[in-house]
N, C-alpha and C. Protein backbone atom coordinates (compact mmCIF):
# COMPACT_ATOMS: atom_id res chain seq x y z
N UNK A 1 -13.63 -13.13 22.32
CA UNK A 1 -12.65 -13.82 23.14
C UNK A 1 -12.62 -13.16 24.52
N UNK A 2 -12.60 -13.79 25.32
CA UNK A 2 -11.95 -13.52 26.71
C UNK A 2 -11.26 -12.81 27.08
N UNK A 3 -10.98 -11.94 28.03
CA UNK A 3 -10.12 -11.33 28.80
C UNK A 3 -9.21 -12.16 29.76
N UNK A 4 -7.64 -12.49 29.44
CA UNK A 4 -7.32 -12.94 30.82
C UNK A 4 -6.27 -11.82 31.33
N UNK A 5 -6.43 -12.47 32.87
CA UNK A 5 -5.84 -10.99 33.33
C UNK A 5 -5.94 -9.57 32.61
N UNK A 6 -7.20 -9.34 32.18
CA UNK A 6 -7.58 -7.56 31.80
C UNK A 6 -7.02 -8.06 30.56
N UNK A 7 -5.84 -8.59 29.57
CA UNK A 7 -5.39 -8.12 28.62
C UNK A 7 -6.49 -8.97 27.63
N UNK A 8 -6.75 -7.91 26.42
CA UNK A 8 -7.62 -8.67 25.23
C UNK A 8 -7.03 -9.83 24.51
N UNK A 9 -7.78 -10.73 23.83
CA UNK A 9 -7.19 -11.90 23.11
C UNK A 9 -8.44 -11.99 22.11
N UNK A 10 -7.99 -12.09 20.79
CA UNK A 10 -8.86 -12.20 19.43
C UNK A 10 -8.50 -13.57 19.02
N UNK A 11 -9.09 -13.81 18.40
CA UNK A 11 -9.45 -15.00 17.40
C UNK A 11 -8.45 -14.94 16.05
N UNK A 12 -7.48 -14.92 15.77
CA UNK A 12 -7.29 -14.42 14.68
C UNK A 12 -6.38 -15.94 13.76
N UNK A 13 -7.06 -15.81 11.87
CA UNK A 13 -6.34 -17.29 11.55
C UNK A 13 -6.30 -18.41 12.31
N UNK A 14 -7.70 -18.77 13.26
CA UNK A 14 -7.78 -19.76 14.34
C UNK A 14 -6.16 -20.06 15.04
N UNK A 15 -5.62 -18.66 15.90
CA UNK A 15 -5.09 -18.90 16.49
C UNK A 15 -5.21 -17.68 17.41
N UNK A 16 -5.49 -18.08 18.89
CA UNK A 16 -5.66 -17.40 19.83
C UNK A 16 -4.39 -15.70 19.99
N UNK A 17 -4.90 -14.73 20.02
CA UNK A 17 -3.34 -13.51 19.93
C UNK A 17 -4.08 -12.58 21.30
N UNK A 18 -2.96 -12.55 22.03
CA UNK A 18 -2.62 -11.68 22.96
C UNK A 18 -2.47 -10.27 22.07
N UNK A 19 -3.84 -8.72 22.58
CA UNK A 19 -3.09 -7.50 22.07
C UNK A 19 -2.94 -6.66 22.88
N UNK A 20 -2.57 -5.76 22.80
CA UNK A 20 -2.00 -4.10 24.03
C UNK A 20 -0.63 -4.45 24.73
N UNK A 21 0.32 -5.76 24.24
CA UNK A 21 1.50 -5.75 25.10
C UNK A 21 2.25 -5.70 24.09
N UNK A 22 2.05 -5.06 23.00
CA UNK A 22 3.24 -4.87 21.83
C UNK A 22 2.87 -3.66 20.84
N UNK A 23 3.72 -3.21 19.93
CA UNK A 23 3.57 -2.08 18.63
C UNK A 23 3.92 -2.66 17.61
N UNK A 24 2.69 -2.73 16.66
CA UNK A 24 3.39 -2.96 15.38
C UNK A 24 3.91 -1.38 14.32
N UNK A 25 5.29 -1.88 13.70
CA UNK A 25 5.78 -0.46 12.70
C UNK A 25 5.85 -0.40 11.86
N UNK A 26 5.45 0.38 11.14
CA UNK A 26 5.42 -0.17 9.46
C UNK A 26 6.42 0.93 8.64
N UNK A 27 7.12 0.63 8.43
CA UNK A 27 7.74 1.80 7.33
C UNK A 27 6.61 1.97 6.26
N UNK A 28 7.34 3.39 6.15
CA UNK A 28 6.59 4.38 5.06
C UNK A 28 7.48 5.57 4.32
N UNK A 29 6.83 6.41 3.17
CA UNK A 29 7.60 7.25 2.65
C UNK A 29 8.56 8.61 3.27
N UNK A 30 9.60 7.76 4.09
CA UNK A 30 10.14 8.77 4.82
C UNK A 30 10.06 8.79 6.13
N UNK A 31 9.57 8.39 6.61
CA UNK A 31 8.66 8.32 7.88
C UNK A 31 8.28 6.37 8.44
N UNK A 32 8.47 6.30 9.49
CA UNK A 32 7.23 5.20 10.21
C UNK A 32 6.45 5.36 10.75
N UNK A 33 5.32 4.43 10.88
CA UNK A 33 4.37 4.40 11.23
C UNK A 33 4.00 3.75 12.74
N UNK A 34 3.61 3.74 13.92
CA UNK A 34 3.75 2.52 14.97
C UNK A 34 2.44 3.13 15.72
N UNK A 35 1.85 1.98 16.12
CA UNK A 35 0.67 1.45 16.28
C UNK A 35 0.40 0.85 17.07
N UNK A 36 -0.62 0.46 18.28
CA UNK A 36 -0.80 -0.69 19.46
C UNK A 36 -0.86 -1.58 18.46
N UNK A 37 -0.51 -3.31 19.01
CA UNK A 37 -1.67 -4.10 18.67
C UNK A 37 -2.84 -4.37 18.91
N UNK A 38 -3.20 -3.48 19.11
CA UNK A 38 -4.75 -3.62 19.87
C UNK A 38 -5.46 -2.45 18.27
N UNK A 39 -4.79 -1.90 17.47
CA UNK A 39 -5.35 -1.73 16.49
C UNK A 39 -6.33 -2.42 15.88
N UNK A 40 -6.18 -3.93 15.94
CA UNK A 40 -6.89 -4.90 15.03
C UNK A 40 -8.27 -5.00 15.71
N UNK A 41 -8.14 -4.90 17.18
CA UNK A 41 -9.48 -5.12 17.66
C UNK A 41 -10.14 -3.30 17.25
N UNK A 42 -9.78 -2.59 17.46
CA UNK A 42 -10.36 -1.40 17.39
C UNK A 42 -11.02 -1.38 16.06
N UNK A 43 -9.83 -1.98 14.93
CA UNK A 43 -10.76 -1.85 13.42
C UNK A 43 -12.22 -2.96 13.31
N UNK A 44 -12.03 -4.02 13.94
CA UNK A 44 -12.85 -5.06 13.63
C UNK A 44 -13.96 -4.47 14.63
N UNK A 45 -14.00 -4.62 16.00
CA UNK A 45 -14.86 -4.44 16.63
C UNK A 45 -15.34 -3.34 16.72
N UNK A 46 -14.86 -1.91 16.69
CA UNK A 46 -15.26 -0.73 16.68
C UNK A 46 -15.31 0.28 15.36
N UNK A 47 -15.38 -0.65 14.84
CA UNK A 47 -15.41 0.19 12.93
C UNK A 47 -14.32 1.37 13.03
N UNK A 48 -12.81 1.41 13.50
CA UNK A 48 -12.04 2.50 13.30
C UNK A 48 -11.28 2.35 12.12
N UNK A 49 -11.31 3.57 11.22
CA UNK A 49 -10.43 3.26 10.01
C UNK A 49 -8.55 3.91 10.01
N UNK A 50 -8.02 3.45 10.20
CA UNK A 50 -6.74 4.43 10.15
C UNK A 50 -6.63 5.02 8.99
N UNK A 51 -5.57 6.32 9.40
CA UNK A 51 -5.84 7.40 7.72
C UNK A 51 -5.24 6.12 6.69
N UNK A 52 -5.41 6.80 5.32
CA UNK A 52 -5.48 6.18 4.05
C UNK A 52 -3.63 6.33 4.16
N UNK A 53 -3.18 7.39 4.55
CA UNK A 53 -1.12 6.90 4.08
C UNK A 53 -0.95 5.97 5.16
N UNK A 54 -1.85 5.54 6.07
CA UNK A 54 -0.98 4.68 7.26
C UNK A 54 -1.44 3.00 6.30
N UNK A 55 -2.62 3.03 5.81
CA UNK A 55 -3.08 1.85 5.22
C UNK A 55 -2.35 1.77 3.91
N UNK A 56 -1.82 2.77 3.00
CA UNK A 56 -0.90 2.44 2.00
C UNK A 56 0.21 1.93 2.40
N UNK A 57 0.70 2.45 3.46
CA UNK A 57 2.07 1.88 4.12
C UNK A 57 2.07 0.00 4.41
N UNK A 58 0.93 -0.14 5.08
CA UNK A 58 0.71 -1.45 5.51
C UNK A 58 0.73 -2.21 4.32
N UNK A 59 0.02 -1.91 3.34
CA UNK A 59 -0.39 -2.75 1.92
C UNK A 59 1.25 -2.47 1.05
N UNK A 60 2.28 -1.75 1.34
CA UNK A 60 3.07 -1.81 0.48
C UNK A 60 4.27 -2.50 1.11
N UNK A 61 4.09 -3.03 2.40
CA UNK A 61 4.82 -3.07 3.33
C UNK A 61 4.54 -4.79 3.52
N UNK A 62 3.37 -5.07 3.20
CA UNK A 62 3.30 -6.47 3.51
C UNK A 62 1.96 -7.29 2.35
N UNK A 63 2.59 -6.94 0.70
CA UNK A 63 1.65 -7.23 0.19
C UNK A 63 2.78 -8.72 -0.86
């Protein structure tokens, strides 16, 4: 996807998403978690894995 005005935009569920102008937070054991949205492009396009308690958090958080 395109760049407009500098900010990234993915493809995502065939619907166009604006990322880097928000944080997603995830509760966790004790603790939260918060994150660019620009996470999603980093995992997809740049093979980054976040640690394994930030990905339990996500999966218990929105399963």
């Amino acid at each position: 996807m395109p760049k407009v005005l500098g900010v990234p935009r993915e493809l995502i569920d065939r619907k166009t998403v604006t990322l880097g102008d928000a944080e997603i937070r995830v509760p966790g054991e004790g603790k939260a978690y918060a994150c660019p949205t620009l996470i999603y492009h980093y995992i997809v396009k740049h093979g980054y894995l976040p640690p394994d308690e930030f990905l339990e958090a996500v999966r218990q958080t929105f399963r």
